[in-house]
C-alpha atoms as a PDB file:
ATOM      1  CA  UNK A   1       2.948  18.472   8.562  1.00  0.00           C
ATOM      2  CA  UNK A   2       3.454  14.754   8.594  1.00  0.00           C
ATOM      3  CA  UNK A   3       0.644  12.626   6.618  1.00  0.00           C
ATOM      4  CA  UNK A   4       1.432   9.834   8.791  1.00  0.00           C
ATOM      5  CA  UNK A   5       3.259   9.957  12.298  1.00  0.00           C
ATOM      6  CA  UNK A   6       3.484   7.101  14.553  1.00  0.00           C
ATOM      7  CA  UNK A   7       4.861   7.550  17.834  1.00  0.00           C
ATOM      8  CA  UNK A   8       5.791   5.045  20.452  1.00  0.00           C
ATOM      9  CA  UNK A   9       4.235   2.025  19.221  1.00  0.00           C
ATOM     10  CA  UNK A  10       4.002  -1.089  21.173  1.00  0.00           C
ATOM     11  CA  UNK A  11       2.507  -4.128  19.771  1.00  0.00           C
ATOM     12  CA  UNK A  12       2.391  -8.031  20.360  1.00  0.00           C
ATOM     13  CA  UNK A  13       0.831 -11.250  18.802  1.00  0.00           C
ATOM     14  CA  UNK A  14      -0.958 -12.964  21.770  1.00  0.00           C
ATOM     15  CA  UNK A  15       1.118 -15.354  23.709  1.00  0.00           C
ATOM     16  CA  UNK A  16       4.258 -13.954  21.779  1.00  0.00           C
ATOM     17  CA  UNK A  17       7.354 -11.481  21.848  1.00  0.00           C
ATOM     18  CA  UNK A  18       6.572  -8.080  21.470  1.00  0.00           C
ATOM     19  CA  UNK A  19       6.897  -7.346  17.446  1.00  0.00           C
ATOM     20  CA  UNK A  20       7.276  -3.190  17.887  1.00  0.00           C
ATOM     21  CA  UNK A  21       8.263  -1.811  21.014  1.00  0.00           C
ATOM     22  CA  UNK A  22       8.868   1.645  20.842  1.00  0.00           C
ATOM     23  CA  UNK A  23       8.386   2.644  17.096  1.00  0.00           C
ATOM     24  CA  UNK A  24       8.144   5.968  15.581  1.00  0.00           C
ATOM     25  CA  UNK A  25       8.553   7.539  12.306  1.00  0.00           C
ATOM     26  CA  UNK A  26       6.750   9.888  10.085  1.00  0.00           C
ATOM     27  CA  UNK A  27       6.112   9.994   6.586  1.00  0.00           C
ATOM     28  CA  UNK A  28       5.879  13.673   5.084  1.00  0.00           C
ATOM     29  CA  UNK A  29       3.919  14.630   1.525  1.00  0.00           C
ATOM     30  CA  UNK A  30       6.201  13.954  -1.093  1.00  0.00           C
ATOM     31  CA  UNK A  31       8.370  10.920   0.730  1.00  0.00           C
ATOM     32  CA  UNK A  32       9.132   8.052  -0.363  1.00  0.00           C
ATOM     33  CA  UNK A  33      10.517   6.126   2.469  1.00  0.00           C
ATOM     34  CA  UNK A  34      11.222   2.403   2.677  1.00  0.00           C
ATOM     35  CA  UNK A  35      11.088   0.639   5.418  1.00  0.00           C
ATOM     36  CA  UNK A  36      13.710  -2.250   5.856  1.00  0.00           C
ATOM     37  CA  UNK A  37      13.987  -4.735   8.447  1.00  0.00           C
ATOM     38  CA  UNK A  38      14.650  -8.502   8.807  1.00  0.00           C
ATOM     39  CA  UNK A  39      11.602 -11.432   8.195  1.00  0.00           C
ATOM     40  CA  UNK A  40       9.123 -11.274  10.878  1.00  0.00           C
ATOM     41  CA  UNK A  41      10.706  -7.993  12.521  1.00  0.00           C
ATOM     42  CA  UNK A  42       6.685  -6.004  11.656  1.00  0.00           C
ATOM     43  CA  UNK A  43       7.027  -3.897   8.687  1.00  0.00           C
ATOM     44  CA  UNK A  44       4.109  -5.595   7.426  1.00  0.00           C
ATOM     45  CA  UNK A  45       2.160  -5.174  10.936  1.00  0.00           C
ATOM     46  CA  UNK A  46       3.210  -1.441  10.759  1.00  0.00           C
ATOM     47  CA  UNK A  47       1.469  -1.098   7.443  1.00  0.00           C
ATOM     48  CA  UNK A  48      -1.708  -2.867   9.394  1.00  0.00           C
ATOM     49  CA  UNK A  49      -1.307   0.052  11.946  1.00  0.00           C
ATOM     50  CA  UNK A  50      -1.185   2.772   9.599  1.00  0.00           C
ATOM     51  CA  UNK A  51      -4.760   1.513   8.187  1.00  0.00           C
ATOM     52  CA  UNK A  52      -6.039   0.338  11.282  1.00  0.00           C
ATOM     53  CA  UNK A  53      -6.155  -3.298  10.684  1.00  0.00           C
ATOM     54  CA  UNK A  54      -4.156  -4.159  13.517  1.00  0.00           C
ATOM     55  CA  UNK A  55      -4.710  -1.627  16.958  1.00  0.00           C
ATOM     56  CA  UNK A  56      -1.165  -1.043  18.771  1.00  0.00           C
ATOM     57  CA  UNK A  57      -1.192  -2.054  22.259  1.00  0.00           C
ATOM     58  CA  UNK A  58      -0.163   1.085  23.498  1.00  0.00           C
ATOM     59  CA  UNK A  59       0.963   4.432  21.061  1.00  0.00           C
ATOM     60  CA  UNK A  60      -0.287   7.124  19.345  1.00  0.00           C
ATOM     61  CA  UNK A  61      -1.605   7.094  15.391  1.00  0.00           C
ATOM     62  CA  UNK A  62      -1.442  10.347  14.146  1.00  0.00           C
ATOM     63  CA  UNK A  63      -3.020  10.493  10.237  1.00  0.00           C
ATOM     64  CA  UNK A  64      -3.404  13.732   8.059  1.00  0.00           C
ATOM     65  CA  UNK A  65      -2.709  15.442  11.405  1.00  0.00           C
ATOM     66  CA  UNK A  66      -5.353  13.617  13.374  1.00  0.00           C
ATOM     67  CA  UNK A  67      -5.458  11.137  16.457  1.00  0.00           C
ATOM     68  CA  UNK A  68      -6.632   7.600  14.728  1.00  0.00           C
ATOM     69  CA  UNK A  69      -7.839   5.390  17.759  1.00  0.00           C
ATOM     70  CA  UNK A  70     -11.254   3.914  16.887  1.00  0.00           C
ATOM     71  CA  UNK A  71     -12.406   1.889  14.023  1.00  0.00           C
ATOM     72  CA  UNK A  72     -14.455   5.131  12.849  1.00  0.00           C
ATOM     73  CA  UNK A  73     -11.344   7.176  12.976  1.00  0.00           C
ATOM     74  CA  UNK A  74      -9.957   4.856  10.161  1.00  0.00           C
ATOM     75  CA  UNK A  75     -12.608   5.269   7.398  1.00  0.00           C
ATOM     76  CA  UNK A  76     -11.026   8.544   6.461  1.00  0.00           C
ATOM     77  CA  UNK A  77      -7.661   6.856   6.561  1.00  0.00           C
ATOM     78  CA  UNK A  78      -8.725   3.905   4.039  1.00  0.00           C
ATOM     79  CA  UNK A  79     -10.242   6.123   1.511  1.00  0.00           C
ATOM     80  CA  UNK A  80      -7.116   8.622   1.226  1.00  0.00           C
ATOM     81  CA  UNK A  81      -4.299   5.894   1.899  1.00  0.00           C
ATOM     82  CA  UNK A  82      -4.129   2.856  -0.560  1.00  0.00           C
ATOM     83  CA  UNK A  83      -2.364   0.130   0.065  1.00  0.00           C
ATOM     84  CA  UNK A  84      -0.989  -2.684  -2.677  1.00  0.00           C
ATOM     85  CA  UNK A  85      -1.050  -6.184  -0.588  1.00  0.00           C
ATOM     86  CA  UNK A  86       1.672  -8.737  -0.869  1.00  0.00           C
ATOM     87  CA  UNK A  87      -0.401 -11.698  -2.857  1.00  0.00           C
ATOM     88  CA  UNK A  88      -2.472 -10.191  -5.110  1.00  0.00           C
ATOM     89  CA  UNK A  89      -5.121 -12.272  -4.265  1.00  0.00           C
ATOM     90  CA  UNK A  90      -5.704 -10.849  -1.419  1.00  0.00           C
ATOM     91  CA  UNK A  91      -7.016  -7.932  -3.353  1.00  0.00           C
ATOM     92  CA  UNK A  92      -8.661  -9.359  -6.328  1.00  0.00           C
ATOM     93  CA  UNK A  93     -11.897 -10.926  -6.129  1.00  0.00           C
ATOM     94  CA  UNK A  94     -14.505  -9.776  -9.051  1.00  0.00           C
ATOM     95  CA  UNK A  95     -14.968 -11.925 -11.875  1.00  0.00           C
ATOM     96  CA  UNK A  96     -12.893  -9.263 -14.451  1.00  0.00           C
ATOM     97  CA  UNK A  97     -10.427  -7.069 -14.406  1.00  0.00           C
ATOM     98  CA  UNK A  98     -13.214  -4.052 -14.743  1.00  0.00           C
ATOM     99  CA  UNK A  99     -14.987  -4.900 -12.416  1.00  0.00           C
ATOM    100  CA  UNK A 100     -12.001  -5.133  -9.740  1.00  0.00           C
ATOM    101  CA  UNK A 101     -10.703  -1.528 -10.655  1.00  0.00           C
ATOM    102  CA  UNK A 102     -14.467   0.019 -10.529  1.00  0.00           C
ATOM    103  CA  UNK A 103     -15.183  -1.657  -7.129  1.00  0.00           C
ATOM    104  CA  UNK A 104     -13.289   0.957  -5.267  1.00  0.00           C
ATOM    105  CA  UNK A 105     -14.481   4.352  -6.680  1.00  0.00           C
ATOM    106  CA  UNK A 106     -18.440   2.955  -6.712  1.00  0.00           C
ATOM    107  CA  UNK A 107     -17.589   2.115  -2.669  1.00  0.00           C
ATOM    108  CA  UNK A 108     -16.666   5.464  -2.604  1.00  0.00           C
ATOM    109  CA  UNK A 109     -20.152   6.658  -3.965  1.00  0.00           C
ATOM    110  CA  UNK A 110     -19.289   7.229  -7.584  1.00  0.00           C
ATOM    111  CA  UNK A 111     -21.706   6.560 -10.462  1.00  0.00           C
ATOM    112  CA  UNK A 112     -21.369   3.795 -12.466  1.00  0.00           C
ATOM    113  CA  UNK A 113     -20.374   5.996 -15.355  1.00  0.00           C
ATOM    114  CA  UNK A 114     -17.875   7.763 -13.373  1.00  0.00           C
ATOM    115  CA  UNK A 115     -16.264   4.747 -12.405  1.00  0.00           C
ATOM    116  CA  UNK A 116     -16.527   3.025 -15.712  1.00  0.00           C
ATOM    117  CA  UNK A 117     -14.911   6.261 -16.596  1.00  0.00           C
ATOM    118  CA  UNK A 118     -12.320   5.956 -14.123  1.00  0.00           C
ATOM    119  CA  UNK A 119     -11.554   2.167 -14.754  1.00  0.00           C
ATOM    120  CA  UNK A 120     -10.700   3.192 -18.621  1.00  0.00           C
ATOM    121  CA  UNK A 121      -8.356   6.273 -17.700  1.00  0.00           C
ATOM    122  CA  UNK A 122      -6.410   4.449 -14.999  1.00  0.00           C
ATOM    123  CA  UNK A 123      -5.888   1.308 -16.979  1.00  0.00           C
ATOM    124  CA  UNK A 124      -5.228   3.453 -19.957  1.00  0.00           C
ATOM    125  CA  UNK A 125      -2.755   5.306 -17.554  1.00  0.00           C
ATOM    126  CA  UNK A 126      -1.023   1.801 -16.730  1.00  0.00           C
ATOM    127  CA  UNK A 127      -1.253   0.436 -20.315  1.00  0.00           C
ATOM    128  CA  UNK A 128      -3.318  -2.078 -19.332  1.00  0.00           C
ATOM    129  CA  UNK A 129      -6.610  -1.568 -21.633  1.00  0.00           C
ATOM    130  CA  UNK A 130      -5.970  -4.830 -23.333  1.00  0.00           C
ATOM    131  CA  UNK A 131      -6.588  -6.611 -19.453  1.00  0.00           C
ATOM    132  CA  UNK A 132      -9.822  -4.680 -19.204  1.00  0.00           C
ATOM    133  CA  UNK A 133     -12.554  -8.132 -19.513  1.00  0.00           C
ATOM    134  CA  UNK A 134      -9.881 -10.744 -18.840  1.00  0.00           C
ATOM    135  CA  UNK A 135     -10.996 -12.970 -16.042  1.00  0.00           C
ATOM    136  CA  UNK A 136      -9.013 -11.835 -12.927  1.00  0.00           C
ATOM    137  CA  UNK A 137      -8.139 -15.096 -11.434  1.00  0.00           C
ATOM    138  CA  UNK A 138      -6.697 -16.271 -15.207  1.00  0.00           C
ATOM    139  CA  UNK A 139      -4.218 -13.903 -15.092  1.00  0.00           C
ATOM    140  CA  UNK A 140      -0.233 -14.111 -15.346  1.00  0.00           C
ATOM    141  CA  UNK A 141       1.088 -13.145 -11.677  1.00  0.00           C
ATOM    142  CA  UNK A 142       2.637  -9.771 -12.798  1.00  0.00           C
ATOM    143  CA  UNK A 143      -0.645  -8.999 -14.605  1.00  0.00           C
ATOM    144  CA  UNK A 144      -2.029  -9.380 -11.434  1.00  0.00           C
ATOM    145  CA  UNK A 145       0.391  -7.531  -9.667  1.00  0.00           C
ATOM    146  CA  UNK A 146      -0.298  -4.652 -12.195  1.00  0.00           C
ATOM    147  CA  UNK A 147      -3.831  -5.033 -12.084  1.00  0.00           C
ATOM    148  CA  UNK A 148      -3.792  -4.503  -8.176  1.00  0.00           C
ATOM    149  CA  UNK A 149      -1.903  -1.453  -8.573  1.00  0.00           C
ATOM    150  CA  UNK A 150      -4.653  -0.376 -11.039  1.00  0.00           C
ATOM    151  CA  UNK A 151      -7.027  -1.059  -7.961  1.00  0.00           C
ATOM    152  CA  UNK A 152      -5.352   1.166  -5.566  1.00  0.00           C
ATOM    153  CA  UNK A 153      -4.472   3.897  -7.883  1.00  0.00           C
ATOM    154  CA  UNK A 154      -8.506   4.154  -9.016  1.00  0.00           C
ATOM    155  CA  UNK A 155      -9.329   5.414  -5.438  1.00  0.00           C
ATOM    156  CA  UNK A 156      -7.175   8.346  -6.384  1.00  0.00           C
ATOM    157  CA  UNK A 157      -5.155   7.936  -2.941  1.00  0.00           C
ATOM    158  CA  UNK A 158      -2.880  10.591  -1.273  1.00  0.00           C
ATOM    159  CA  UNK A 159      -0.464   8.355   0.152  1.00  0.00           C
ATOM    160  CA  UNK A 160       0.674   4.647  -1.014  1.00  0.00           C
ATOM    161  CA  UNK A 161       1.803   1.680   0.995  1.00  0.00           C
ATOM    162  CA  UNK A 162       3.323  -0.789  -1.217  1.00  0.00           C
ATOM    163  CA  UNK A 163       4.365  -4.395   0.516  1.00  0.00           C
ATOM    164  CA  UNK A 164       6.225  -6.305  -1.239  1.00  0.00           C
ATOM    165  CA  UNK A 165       5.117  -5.192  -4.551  1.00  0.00           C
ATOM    166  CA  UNK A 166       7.687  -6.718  -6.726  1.00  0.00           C
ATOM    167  CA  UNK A 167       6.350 -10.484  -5.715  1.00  0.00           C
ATOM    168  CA  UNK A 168       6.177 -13.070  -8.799  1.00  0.00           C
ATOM    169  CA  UNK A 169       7.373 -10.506 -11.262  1.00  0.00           C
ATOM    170  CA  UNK A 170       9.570 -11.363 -14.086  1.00  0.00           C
ATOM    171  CA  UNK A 171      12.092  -7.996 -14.694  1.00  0.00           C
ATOM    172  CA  UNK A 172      10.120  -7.173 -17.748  1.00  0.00           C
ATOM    173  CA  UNK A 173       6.687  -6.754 -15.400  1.00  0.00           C
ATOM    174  CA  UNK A 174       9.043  -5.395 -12.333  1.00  0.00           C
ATOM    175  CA  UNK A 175      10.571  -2.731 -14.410  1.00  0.00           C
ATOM    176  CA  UNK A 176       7.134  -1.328 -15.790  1.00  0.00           C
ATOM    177  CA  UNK A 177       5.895  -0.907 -12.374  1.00  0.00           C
ATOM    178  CA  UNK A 178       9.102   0.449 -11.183  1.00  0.00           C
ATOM    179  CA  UNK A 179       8.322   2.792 -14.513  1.00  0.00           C
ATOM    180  CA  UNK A 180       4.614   3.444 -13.484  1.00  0.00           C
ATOM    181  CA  UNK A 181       5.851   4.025  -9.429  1.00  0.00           C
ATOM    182  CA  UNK A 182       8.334   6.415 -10.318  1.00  0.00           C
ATOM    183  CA  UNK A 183       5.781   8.719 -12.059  1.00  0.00           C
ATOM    184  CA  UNK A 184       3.671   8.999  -9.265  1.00  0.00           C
ATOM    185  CA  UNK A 185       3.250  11.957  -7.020  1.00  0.00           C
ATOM    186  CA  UNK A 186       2.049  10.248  -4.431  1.00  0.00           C
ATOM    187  CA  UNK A 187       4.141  10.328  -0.829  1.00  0.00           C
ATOM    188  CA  UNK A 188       4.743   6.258  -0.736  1.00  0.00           C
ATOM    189  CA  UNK A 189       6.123   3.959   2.177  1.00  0.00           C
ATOM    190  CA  UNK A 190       7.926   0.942   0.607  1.00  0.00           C
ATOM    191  CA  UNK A 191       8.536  -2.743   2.098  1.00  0.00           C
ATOM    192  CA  UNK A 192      10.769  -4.889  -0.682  1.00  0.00           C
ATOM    193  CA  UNK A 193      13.537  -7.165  -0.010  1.00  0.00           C
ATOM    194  CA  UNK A 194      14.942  -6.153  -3.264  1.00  0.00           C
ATOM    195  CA  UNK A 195      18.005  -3.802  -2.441  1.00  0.00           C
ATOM    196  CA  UNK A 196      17.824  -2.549  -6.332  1.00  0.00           C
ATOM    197  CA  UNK A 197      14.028  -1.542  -6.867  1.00  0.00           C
ATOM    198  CA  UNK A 198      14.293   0.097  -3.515  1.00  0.00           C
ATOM    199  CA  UNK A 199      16.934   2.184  -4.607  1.00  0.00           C
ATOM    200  CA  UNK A 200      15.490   3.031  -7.553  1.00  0.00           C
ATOM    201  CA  UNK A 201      12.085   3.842  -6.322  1.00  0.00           C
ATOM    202  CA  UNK A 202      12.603   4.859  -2.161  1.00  0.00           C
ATOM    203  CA  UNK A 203      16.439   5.402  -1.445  1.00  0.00           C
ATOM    204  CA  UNK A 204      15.292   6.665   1.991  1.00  0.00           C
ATOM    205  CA  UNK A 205      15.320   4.309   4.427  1.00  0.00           C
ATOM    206  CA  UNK A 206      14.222   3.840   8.325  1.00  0.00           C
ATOM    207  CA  UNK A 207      15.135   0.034   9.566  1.00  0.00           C
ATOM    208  CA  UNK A 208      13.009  -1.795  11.696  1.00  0.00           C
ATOM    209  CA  UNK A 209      15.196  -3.920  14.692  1.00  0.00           C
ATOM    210  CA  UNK A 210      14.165  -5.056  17.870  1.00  0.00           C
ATOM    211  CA  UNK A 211      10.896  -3.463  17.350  1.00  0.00           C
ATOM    212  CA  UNK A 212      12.071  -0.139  17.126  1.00  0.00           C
ATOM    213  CA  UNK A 213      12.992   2.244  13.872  1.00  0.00           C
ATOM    214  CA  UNK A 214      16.422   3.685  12.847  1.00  0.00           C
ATOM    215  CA  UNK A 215      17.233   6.388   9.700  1.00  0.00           C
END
């Protein structure tokens, strides 16, 4: 069974061209899959989709083998499926790094303990201990990068969408998550413009064109 499965999806910006028209794909447990396509051509509005950020104009969302239409369809979908955003500051917004990685699992109705206990075992995980009381917003761009990762990875996700996630890194920074990504088991759906760390990480590819997707 597919975790995700999109099927025929239309979409357009108001007043503009359509972005998708006609795209399907599915990502199966396991897969890493990454999803190529020129500037502008929607990969990052199909990542939108998949969480429900952005509602296709006409399609079917099929997640963990269920029909996703309304917002309350897509709670499921945002606890199970993480997704590391392009800036990083997008996604970081407590005062430390701590407190970033615990506000995830304590949404999700954990203790504090258990997500103090979770913050120390996934930045352990990550090598990032050293990070753990550093004032977010002070941070190097690939510590933030990593530290976002840490984020996502604390909500113990099934699936990973990863958009651009190789952004401001130096090689040193973009081979340790390349390092920490490849030791995943998590089924992951990759946007990069970087022909090497795609290869490396998700050598199977669908291209996005003319709003449709090709393997």
């Amino acid at each position: 069974m597919a975790l995700i499965q999109l099927t025929d999806i239309h979409f357009a910006y108001p007043g503009q061209a359509p972005v998708l028209a006609g795209a399907s794909f599915a990502l199966d447990e396991g897969q890493r899959l990454s999803l190529t396509g020129p500037n502008g051509a929607g990969k990052s509005t199909l990542l939108r989709i998949i969480l429900g950020l952005t509602r296709p104009d006409a399609g079917e969302v099929t997640i963990f083998g269920q029909s996703r239409r309304a917002e309350a369809d897509f709670h499921e979908v945002r606890r199970r499926i993480g997704l590391v955003f392009q800036d990083p500051d997008d996604q970081l917004f407590c005062p430390t790094v701590a407190e970033d990685v615990a506000f995830g699992p304590l949404n999700l109705g954990k203790s504090r303990d258990e997500a103090l206990s979770i913050v120390e075992k996934v930045l352990s995980d990550l090598d990032l201990r050293h990070l753990r009381d550093r004032i977010t917003h002070k941070l190097s761009g690939g510590e933030k990068r990593l530290v976002t990762l840490a984020t996502v990875l604390a909500m113990e996700p099934e699936v990973l969408l990863l958009d651009e996630p190789t952004n401001a890194l130096d090689p040193k920074n973009e081979a340790r998550l390349l390092e920490i990504l490849q030791a995943l088991p998590q089924a992951m759906l990759l946007v990069s413009h970087d022909p090497v760390f795609r290869e490396a990480l998700a050598p199977a590819k669908v291209e996005l064109s003319e709003g449709r997707l090709a393997g």
